[in-house]
C-alpha atoms as a PDB file:
ATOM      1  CA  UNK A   1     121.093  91.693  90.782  1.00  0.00           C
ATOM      2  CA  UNK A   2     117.647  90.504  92.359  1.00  0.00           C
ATOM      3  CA  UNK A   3     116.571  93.245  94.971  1.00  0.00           C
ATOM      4  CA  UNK A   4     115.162  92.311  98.440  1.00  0.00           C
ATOM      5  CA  UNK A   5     113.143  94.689 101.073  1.00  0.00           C
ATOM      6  CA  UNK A   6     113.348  93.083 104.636  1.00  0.00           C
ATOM      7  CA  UNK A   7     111.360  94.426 107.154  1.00  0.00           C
ATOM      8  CA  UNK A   8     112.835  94.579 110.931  1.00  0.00           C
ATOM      9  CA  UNK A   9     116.235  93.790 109.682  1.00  0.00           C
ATOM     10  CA  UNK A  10     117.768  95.489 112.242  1.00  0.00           C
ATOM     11  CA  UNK A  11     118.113  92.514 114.566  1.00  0.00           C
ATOM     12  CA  UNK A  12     117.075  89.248 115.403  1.00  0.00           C
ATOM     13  CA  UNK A  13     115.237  86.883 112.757  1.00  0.00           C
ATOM     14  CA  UNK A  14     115.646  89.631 110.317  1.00  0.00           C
ATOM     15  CA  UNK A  15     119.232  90.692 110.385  1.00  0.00           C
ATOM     16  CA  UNK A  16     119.876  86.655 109.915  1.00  0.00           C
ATOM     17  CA  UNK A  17     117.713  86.866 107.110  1.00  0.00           C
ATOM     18  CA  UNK A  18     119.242  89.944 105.648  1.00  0.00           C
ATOM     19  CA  UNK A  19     122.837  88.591 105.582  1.00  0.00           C
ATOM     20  CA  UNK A  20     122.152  85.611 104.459  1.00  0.00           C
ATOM     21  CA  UNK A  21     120.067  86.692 101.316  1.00  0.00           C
ATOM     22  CA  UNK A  22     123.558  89.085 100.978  1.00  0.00           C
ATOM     23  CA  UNK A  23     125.467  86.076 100.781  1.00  0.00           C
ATOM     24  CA  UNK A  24     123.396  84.168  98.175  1.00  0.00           C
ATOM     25  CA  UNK A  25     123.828  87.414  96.264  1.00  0.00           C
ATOM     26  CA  UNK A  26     120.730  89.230  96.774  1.00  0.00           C
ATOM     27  CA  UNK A  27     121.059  92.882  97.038  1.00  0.00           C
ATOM     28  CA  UNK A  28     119.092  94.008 100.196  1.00  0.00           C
ATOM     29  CA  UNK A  29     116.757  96.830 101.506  1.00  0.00           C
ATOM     30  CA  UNK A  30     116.940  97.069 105.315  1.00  0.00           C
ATOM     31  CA  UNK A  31     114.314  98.507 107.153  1.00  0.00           C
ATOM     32  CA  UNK A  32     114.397  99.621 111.060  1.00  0.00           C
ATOM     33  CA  UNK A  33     111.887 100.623 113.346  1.00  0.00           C
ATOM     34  CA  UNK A  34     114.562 103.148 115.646  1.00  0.00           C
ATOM     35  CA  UNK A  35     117.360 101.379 115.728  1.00  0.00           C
ATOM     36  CA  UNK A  36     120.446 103.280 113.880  1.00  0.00           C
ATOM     37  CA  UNK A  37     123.019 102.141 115.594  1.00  0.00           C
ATOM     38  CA  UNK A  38     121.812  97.857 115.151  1.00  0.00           C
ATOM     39  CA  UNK A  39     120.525  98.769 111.268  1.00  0.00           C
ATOM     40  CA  UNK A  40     124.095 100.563 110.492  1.00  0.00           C
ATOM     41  CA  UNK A  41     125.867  97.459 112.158  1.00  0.00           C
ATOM     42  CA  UNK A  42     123.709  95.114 109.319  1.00  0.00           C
ATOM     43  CA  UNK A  43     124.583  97.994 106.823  1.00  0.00           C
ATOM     44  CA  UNK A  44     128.393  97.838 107.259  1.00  0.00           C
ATOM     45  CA  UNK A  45     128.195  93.939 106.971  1.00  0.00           C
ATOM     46  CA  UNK A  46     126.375  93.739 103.366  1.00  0.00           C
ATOM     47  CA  UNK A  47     128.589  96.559 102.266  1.00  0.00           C
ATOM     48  CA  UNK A  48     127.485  96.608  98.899  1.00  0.00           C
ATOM     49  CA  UNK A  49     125.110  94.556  99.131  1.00  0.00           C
ATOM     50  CA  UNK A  50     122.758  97.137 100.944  1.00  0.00           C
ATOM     51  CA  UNK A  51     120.250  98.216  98.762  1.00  0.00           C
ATOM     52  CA  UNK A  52     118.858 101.139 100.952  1.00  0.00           C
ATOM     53  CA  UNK A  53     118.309 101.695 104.576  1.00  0.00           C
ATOM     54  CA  UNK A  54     114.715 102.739 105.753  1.00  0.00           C
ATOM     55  CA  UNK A  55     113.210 103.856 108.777  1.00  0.00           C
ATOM     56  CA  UNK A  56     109.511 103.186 109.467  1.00  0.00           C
ATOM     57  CA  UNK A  57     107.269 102.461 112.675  1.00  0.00           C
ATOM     58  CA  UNK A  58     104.771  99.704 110.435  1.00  0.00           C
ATOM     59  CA  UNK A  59     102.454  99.931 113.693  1.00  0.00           C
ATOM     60  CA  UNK A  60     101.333 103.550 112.252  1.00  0.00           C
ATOM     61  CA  UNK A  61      99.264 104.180 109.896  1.00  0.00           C
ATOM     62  CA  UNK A  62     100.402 104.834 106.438  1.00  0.00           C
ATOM     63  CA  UNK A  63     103.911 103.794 107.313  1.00  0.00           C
ATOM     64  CA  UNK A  64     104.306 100.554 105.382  1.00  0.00           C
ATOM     65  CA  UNK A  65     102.823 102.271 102.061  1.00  0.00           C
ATOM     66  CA  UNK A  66     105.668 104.861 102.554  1.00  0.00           C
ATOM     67  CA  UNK A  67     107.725 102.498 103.276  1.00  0.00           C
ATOM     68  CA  UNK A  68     107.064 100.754  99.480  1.00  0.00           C
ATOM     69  CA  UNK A  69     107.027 103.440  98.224  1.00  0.00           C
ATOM     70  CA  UNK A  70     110.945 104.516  99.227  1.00  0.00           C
ATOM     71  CA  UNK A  71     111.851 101.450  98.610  1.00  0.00           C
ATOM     72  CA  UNK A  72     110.280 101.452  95.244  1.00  0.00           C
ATOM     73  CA  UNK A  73     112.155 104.579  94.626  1.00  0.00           C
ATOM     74  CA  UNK A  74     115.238 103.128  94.995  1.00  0.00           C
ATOM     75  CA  UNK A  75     115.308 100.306  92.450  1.00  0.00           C
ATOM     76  CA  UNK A  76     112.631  97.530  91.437  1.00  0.00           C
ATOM     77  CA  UNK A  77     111.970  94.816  93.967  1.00  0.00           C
ATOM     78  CA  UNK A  78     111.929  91.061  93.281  1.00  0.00           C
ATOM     79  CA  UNK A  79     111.072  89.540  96.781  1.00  0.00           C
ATOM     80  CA  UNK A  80     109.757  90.898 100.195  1.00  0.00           C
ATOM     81  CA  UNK A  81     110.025  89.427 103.639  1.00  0.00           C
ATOM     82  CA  UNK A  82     107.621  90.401 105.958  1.00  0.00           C
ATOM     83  CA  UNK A  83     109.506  89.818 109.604  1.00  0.00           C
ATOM     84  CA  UNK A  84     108.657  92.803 111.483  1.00  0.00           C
ATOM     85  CA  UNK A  85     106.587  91.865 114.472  1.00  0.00           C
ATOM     86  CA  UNK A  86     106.243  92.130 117.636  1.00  0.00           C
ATOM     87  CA  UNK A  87     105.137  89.770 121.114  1.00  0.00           C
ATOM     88  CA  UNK A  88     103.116  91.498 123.785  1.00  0.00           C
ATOM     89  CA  UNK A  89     101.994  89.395 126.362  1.00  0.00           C
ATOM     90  CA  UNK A  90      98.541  90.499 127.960  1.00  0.00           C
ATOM     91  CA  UNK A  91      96.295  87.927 129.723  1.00  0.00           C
ATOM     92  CA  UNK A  92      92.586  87.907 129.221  1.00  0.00           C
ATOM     93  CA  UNK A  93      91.823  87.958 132.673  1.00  0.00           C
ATOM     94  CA  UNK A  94      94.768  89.893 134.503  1.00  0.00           C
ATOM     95  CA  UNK A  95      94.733  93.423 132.039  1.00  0.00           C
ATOM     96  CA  UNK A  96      92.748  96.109 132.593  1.00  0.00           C
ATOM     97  CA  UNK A  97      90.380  97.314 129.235  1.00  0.00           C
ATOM     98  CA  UNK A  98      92.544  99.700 128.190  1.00  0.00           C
ATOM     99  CA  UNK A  99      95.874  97.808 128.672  1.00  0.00           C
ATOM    100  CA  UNK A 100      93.750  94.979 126.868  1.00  0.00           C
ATOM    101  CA  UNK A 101      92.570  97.126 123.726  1.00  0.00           C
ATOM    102  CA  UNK A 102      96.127  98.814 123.187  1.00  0.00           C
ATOM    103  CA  UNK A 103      98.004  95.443 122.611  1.00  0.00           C
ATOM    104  CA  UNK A 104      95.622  94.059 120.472  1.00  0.00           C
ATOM    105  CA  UNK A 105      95.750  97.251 118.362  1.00  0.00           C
ATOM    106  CA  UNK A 106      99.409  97.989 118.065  1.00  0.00           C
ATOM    107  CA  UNK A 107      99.600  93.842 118.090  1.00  0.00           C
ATOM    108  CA  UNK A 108      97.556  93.422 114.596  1.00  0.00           C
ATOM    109  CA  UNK A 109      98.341  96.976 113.549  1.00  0.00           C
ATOM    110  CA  UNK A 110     102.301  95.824 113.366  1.00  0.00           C
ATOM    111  CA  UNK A 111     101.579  91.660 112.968  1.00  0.00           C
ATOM    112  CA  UNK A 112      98.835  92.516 110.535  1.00  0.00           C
ATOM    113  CA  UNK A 113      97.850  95.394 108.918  1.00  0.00           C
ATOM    114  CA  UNK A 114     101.319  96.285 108.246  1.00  0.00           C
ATOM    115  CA  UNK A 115     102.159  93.072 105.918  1.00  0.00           C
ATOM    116  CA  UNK A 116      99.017  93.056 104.728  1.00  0.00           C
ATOM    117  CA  UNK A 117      99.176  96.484 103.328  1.00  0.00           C
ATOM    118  CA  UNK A 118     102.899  95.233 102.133  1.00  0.00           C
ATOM    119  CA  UNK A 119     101.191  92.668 100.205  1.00  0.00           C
ATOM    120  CA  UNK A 120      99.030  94.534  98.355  1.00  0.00           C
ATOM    121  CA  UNK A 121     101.172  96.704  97.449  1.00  0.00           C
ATOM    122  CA  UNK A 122     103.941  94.079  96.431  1.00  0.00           C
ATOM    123  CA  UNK A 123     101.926  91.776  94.876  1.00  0.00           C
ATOM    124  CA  UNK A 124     100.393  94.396  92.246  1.00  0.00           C
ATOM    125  CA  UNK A 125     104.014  95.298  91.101  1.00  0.00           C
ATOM    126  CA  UNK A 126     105.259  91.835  91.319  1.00  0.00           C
ATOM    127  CA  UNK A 127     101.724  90.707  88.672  1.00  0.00           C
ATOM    128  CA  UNK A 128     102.687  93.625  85.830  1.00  0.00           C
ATOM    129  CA  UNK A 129     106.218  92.617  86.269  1.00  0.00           C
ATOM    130  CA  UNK A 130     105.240  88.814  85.655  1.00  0.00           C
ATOM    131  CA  UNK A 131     106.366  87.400  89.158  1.00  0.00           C
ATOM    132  CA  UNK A 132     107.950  87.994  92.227  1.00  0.00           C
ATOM    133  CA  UNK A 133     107.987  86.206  96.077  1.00  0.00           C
ATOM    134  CA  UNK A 134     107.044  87.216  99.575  1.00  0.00           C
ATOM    135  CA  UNK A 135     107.609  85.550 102.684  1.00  0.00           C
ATOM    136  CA  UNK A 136     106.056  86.104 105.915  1.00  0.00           C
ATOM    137  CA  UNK A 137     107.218  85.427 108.937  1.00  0.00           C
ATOM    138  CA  UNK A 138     104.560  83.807 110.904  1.00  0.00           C
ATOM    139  CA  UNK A 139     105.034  81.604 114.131  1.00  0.00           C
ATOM    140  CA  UNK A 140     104.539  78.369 115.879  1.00  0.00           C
ATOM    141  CA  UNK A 141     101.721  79.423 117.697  1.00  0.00           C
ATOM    142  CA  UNK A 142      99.846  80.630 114.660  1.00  0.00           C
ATOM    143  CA  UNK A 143      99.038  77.044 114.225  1.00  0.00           C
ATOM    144  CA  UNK A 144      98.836  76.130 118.064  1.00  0.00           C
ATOM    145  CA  UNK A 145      97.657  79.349 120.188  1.00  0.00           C
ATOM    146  CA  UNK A 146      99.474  80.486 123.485  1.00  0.00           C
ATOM    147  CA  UNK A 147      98.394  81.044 126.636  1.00  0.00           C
ATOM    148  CA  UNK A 148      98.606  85.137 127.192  1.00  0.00           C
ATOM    149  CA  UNK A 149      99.294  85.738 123.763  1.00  0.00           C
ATOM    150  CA  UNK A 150      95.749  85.677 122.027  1.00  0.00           C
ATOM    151  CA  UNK A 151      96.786  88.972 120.350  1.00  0.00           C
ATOM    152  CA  UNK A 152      99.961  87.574 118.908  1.00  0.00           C
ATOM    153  CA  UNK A 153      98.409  83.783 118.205  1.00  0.00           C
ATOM    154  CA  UNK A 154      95.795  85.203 116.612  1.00  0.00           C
ATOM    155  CA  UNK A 155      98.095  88.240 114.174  1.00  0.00           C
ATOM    156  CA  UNK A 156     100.507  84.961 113.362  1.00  0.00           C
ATOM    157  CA  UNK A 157      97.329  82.755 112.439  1.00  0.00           C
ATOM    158  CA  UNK A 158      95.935  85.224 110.471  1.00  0.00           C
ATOM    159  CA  UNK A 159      99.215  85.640 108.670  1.00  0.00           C
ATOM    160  CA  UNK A 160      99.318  82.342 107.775  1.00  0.00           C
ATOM    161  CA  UNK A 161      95.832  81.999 105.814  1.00  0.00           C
ATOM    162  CA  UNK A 162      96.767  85.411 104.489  1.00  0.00           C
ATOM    163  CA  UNK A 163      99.836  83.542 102.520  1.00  0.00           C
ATOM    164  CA  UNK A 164      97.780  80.590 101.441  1.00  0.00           C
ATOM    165  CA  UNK A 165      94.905  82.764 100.277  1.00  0.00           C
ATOM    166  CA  UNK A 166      97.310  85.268  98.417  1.00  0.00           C
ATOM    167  CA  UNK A 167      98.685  82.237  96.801  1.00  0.00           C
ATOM    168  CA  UNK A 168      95.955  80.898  95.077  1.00  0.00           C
ATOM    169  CA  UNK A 169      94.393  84.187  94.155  1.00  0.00           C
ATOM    170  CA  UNK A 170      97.907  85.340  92.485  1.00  0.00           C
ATOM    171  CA  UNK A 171      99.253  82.021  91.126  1.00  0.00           C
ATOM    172  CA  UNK A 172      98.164  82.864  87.825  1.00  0.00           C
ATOM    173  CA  UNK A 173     100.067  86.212  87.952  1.00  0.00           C
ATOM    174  CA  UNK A 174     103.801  84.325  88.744  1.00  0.00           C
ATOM    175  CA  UNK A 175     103.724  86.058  92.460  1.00  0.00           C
ATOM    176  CA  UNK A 176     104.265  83.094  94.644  1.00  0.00           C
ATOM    177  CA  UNK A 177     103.866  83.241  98.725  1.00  0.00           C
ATOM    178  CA  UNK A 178     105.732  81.460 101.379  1.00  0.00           C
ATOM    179  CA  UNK A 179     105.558  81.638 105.150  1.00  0.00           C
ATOM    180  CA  UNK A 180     107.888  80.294 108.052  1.00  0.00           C
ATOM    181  CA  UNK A 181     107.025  79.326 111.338  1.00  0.00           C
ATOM    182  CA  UNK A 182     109.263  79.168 114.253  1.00  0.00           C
ATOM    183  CA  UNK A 183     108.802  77.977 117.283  1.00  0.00           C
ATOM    184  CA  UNK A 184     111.447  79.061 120.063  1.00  0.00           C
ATOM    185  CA  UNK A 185     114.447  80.807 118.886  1.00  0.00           C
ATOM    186  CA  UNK A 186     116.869  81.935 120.386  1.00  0.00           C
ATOM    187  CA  UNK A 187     116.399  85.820 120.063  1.00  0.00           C
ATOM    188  CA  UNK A 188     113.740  85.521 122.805  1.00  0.00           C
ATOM    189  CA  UNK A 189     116.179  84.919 125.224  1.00  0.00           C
ATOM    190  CA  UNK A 190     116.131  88.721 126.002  1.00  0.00           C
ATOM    191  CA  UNK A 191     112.450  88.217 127.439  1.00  0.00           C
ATOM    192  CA  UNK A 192     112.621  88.968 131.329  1.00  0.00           C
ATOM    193  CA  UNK A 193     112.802  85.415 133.091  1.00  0.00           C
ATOM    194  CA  UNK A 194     113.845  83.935 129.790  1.00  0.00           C
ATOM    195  CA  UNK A 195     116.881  82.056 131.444  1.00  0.00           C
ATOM    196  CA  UNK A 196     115.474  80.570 134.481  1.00  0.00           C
ATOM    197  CA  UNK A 197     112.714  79.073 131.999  1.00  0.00           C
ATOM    198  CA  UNK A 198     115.541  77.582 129.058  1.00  0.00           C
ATOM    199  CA  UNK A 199     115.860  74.005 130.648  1.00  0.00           C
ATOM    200  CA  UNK A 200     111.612  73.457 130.903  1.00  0.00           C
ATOM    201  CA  UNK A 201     111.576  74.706 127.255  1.00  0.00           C
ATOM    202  CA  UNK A 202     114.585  72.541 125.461  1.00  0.00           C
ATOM    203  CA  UNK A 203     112.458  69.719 127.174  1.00  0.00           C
ATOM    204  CA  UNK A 204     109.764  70.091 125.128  1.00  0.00           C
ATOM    205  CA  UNK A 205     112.090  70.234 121.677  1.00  0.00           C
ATOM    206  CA  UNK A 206     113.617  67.090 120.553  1.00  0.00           C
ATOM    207  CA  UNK A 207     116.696  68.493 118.842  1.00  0.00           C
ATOM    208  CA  UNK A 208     117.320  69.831 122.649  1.00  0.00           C
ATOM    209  CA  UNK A 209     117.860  73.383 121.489  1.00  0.00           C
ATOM    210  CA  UNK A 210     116.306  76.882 120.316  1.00  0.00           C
ATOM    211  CA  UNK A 211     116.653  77.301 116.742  1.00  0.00           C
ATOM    212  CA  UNK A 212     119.023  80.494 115.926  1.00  0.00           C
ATOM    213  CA  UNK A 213     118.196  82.955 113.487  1.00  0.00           C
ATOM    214  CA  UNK A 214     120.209  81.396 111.240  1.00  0.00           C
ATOM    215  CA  UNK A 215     118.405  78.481 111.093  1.00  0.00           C
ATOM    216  CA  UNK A 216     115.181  80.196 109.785  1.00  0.00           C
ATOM    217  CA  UNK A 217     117.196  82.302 107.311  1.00  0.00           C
ATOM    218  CA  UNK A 218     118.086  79.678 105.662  1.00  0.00           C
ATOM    219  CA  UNK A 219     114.547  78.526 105.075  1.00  0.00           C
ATOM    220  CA  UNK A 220     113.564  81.667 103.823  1.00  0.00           C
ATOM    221  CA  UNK A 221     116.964  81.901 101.820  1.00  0.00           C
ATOM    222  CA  UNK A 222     115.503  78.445 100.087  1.00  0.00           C
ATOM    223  CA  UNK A 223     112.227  79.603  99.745  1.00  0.00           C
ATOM    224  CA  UNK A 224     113.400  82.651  97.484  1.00  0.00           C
ATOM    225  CA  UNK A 225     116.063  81.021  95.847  1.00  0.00           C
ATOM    226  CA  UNK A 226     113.566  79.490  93.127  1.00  0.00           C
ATOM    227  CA  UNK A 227     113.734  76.072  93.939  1.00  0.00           C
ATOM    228  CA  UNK A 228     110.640  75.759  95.983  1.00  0.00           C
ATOM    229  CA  UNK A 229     108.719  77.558  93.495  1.00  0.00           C
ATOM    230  CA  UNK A 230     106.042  74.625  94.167  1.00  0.00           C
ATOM    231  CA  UNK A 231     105.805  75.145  97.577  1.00  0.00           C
ATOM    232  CA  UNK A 232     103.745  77.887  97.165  1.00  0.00           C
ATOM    233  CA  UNK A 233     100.692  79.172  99.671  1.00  0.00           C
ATOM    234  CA  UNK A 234     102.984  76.788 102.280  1.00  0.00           C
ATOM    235  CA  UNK A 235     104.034  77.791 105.706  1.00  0.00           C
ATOM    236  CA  UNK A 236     107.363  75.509 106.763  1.00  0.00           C
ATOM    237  CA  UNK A 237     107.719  74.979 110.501  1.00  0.00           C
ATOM    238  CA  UNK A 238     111.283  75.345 112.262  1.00  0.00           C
ATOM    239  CA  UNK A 239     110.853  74.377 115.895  1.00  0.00           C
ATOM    240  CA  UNK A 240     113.228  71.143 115.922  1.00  0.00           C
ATOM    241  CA  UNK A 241     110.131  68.471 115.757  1.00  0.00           C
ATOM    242  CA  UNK A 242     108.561  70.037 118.928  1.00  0.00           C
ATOM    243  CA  UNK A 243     105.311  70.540 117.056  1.00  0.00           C
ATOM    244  CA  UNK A 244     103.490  68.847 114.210  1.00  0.00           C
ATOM    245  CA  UNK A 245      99.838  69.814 112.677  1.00  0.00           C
END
């Protein structure tokens, strides 16, 4: 049975992606940041489909090689998905230095560092094995910036020419990158003042609604399945044709 880690599967983006790789008959490694009581909720749903359960804050250092490195414990690996992440919003001009300096580091540290250390490690097991796939989890505004998000639009951009440049360099070597890129979804209605803002943002998406998790686990279910194999070093947007590049 092909073996998936998921990072941040506890909720959100990631539990979607989790049971839905379940359901195309993946076997699944969950990974939480502090959340038992959400993680054993996605547990109890795979059933035996869960392929490990591991707890790691990937904004310290050292925590997403230990994180592999459980994992890899466990049982071989065929795919990774990169979705932990995190949005802080902290305005150029408004935050004080040290307010300033602390998102950005935690920001890249956990949007970052952390899948880029993944990556690495991944990709080196996936080459002597003779393939494997990663998707990362990227964002809308990795391609279009955000006003009080630098820290974030700048993590998600970098993420994005991380995957294409992974994806030539390892092409030879069978390991094959993918990344998504969401626009709103629906998770972020949990954001203080998220409601009152819902009718200004469906007007700016044609379809005329948020995407749901489900939406982008389906991409990411398609993008491991094998038959976009070609698509490799590509990023696919899901933000219901509110945003073309």
């Amino acid at each position: 049975m092909r073996r998936a880690l998921v990072t941040g599967s506890s909720r959100g983006i990631g539990r979607a992606i989790a049971l839905r790789l379940a359901a195309d008959g993946w076997s699944v490694a969950l990974h939480h940041r502090g959340s038992p009581s959400g993680i054993g909720e996605v547990a109890e749903q795979l059933g035996s489909k869960v392929a490990g359960v591991y707890r790691a804050d990937l904004a310290e250092p050292g925590e997403a090689e230990r994180l592999w490195q459980e994992a890899i414990r466990d049982g071989d690996l065929d795919a990774l998905v990169n979705n932990a992440g995190a949005y802080v919003p902290c305005g150029i001009l408004e935050a004080e230095e040290t307010e300033w300096s602390r998102v950005w580091d935690e920001t890249i540290a956990l949007n970052l560092r952390a899948p880029m250390v993944l990556c690495r490690l991944a990709t080196r097991r996936f080459a002597d094995a003779g393939g494997g796939r990663i998707v990362n989890v990227a964002s809308r505004v990795g391609f279009r910036g955000e006003a009080g998000a630098a820290a974030y639009a700048a993590s998600k951009a970098a993420l994005i020419n991380l995957t294409r440049s992974l994806a030539v360099e390892l092409a030879p070597h069978g390991v094959l990158l993918f990344g998504i890129a969401p626009g709103w979804v629906d998770t972020a209605m949990a954001r203080s003042g998220m409601r009152e803002r819902l009718p200004s943002i469906l007007e700016t998406i044609p379809l005329g609604r948020m995407a749901t998790p489900e939406d982008c686990a389906q991409v990411v279910r398609f993008l491991l399945s094998g038959e976009a194999d070609y698509l490799s070093g590509q990023t696919i947007d899901i933000n219901g044709a509110s945003y073309f590049h």
